[in-house]
C-alpha atoms as a PDB file:
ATOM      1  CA  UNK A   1      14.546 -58.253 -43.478  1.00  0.00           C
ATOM      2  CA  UNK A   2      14.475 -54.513 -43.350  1.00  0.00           C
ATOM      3  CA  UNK A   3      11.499 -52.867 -41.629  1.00  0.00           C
ATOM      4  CA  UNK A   4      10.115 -49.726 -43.228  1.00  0.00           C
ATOM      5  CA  UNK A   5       8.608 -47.058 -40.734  1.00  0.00           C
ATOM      6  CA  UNK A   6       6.707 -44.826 -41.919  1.00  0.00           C
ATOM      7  CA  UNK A   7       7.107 -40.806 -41.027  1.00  0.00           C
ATOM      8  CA  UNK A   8       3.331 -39.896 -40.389  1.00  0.00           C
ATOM      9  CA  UNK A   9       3.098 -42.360 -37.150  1.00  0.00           C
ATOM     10  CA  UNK A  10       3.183 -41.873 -33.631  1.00  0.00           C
ATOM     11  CA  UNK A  11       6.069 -43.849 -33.002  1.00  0.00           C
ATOM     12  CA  UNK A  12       6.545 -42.768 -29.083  1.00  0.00           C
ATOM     13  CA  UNK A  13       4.766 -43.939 -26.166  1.00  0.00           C
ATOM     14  CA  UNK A  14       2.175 -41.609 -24.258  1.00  0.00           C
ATOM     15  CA  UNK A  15       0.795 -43.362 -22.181  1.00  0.00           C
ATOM     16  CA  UNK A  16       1.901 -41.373 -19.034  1.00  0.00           C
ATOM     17  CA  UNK A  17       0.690 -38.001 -20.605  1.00  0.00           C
ATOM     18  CA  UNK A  18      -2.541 -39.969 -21.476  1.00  0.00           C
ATOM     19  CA  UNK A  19      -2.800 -41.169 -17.887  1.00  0.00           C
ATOM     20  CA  UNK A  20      -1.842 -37.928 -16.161  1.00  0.00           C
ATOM     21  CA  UNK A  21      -4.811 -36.558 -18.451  1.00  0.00           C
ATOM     22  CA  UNK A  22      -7.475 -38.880 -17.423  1.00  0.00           C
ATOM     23  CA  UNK A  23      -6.290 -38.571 -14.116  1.00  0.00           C
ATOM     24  CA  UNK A  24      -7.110 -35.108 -13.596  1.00  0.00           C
ATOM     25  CA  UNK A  25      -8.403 -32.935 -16.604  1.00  0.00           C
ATOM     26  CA  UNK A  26     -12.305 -34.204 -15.552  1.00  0.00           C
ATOM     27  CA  UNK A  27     -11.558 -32.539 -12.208  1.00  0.00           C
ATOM     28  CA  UNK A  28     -13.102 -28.421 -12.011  1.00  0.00           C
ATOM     29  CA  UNK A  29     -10.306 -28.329  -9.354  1.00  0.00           C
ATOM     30  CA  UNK A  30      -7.887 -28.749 -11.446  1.00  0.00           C
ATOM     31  CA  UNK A  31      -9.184 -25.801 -13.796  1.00  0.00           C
ATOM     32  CA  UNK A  32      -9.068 -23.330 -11.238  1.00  0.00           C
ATOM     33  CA  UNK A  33      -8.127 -20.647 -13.329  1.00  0.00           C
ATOM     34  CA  UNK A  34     -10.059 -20.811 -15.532  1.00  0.00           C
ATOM     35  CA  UNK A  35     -13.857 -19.069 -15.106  1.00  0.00           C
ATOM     36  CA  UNK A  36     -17.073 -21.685 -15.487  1.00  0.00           C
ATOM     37  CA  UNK A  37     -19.720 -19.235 -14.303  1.00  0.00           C
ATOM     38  CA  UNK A  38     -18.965 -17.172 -17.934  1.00  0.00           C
ATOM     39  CA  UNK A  39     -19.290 -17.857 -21.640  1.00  0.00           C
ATOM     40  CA  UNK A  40     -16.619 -18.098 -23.995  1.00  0.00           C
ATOM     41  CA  UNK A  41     -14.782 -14.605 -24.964  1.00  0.00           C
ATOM     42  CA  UNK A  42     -11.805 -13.792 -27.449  1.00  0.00           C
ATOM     43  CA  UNK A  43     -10.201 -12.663 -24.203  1.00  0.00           C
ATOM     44  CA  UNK A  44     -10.379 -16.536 -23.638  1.00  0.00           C
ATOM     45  CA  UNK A  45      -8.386 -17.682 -26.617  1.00  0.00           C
ATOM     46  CA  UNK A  46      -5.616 -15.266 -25.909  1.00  0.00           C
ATOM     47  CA  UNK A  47      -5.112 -16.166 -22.825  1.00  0.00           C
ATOM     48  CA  UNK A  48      -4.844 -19.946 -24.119  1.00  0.00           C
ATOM     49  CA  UNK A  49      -2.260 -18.526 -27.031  1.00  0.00           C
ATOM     50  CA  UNK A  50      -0.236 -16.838 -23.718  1.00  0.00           C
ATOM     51  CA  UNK A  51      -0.524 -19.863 -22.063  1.00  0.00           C
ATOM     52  CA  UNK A  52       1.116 -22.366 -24.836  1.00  0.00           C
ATOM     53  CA  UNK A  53       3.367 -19.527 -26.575  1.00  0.00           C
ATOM     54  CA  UNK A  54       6.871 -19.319 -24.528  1.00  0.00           C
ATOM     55  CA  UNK A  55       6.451 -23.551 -24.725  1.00  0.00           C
ATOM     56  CA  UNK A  56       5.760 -23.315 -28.387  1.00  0.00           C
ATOM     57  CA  UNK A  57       8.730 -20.997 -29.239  1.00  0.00           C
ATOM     58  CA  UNK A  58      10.955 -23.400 -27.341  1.00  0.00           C
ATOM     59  CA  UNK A  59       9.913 -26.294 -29.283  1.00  0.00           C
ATOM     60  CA  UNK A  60       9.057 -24.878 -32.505  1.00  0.00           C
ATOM     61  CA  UNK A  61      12.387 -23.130 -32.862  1.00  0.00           C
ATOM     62  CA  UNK A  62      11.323 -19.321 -33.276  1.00  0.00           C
ATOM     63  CA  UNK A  63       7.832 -16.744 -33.961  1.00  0.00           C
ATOM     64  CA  UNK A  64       8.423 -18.023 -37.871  1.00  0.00           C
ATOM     65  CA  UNK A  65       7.387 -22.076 -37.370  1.00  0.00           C
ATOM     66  CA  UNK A  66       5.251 -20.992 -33.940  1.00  0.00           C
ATOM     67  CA  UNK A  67       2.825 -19.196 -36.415  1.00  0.00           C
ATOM     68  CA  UNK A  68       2.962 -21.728 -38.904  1.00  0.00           C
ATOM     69  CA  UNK A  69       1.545 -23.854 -36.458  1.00  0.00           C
ATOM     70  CA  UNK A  70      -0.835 -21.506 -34.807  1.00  0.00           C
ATOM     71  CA  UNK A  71      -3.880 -23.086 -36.976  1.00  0.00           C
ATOM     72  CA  UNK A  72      -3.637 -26.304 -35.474  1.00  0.00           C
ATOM     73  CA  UNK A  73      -3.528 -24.483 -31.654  1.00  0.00           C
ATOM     74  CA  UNK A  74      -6.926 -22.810 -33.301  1.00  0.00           C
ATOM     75  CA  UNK A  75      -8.252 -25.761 -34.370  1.00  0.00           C
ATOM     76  CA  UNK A  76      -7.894 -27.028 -31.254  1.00  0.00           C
ATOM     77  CA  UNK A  77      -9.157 -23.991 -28.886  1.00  0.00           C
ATOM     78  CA  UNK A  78     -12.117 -23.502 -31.693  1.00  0.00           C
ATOM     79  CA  UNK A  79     -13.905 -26.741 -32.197  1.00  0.00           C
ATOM     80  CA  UNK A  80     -15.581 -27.349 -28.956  1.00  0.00           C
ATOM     81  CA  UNK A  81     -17.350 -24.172 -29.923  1.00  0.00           C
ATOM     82  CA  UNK A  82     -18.160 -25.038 -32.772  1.00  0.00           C
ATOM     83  CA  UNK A  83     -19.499 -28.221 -31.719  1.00  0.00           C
ATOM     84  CA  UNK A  84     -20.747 -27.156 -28.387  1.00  0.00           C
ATOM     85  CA  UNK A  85     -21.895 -23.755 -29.001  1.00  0.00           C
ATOM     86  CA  UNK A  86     -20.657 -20.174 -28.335  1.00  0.00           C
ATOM     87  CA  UNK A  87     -22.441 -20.747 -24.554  1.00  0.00           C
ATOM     88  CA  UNK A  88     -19.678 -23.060 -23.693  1.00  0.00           C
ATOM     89  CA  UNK A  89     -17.512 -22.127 -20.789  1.00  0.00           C
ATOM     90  CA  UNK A  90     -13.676 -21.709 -20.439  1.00  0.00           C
ATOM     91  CA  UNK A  91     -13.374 -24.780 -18.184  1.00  0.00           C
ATOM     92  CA  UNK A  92     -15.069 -27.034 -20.511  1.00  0.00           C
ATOM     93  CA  UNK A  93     -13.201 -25.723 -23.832  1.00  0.00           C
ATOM     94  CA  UNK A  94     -10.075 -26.998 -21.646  1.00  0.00           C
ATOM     95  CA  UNK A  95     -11.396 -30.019 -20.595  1.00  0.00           C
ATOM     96  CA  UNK A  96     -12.582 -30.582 -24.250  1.00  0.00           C
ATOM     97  CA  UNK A  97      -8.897 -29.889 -25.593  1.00  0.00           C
ATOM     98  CA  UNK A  98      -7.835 -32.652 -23.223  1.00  0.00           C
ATOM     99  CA  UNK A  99      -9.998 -35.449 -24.628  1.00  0.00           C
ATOM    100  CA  UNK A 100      -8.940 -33.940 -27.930  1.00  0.00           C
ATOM    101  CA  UNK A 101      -4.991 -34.280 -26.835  1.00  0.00           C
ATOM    102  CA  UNK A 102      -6.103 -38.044 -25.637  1.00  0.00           C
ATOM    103  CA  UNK A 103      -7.344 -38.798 -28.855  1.00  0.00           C
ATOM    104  CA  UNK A 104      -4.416 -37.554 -30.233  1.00  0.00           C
ATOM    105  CA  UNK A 105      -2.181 -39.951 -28.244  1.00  0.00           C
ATOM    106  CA  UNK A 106      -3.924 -42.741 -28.725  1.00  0.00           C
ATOM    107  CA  UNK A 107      -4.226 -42.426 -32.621  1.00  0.00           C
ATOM    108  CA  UNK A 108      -0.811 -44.445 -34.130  1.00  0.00           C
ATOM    109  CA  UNK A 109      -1.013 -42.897 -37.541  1.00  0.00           C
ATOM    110  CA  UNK A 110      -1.676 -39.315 -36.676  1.00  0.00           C
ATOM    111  CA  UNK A 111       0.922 -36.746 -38.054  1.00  0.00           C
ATOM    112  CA  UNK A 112       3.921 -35.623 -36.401  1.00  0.00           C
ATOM    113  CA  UNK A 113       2.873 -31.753 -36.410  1.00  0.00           C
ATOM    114  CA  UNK A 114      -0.427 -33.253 -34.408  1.00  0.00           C
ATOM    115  CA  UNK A 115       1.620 -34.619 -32.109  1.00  0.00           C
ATOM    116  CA  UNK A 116       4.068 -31.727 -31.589  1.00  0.00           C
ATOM    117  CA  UNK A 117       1.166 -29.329 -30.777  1.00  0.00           C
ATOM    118  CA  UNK A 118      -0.473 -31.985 -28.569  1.00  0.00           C
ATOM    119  CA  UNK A 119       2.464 -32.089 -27.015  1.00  0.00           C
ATOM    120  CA  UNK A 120       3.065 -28.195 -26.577  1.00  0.00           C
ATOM    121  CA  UNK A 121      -0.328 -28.342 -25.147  1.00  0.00           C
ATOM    122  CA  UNK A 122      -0.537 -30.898 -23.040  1.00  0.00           C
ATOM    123  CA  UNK A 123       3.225 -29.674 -21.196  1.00  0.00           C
ATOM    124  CA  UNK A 124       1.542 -25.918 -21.018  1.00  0.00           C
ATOM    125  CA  UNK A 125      -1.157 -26.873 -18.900  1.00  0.00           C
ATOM    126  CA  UNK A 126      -0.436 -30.500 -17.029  1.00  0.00           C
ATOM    127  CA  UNK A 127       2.625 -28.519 -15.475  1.00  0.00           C
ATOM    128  CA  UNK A 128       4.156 -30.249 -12.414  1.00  0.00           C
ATOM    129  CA  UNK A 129       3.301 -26.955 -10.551  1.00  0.00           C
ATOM    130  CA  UNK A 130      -0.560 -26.790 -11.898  1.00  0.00           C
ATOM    131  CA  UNK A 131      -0.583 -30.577 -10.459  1.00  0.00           C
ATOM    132  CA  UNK A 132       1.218 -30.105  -6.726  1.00  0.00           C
ATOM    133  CA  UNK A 133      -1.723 -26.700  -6.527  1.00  0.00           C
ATOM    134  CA  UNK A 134      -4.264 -29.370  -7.717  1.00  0.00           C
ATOM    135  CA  UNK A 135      -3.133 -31.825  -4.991  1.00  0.00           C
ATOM    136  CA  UNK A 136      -2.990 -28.932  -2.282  1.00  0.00           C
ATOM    137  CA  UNK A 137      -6.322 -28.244  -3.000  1.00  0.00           C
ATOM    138  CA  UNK A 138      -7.187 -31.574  -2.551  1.00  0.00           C
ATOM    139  CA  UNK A 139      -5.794 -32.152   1.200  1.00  0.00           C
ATOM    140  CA  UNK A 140      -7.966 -28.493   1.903  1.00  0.00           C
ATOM    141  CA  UNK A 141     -11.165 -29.992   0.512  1.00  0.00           C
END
């Protein structure tokens, strides 16, 4: 018997990125550069674009398929304003996006171009270096 898989499922296992994110995306540690005494400004959302570019151009294989893809990066930035307000904070956008990339992970029949941008996301900021400055802050505290 021949099994059929189907191309719009999340075939791979995340459960380490999904731990590593519930580990320490609810910490404001963890966030440190990002500003929680401010509301949101464009300013914000270029800096997140900055952030997830030189990963996306990597993965995505050149500018051409990175801004093909750039809507779903919006979408993701965008909606915890638009659900939240325009008095939302930097921090909390970011700590929205990662219960956004959790949800994302978890779901076995979201899209392959979901997960690739959850992906670029989630390896831009939960960065082996962002995690030992996290920890070092830790011991200080």
């Amino acid at each position: 018997m021949t099994k059929i898989i189907p191309f719009e499922t999340n075939r791979y296992d995340h459960t380490k990125k999904i731990e590593l994110i519930k580990k320490y995306a609810h910490y404001d540690k963890f966030w440190f550069d990002l500003d929680d005494n401010r509301k949101y400004i464009r300013q914000d959302y270029l800096d997140f674009v900055a952030t997830i570019y030189p990963k996306a151009y990597y993965r995505l294989n050149g500018h051409q398929n990175v801004k093909r893809h750039l809507l779903y990066f919006h979408i993701f930035f965008k909606l915890p304003l638009h659900l939240k307000g325009k008095h939302i904070t930097p921090r909390k956008i970011l700590k929205n996006v990662s219960k956004s990339l959790i949800n994302v992970f978890q779901n076995k029949k979201c899209s392959s171009v979901m997960i690739d941008v959850s992906s670029i996301i989630y390896e831009s900021y939960f960065t082996p270096k962002r995690i030992s400055e996290f920890k070092k802050l830790n011991i200080v505290n």
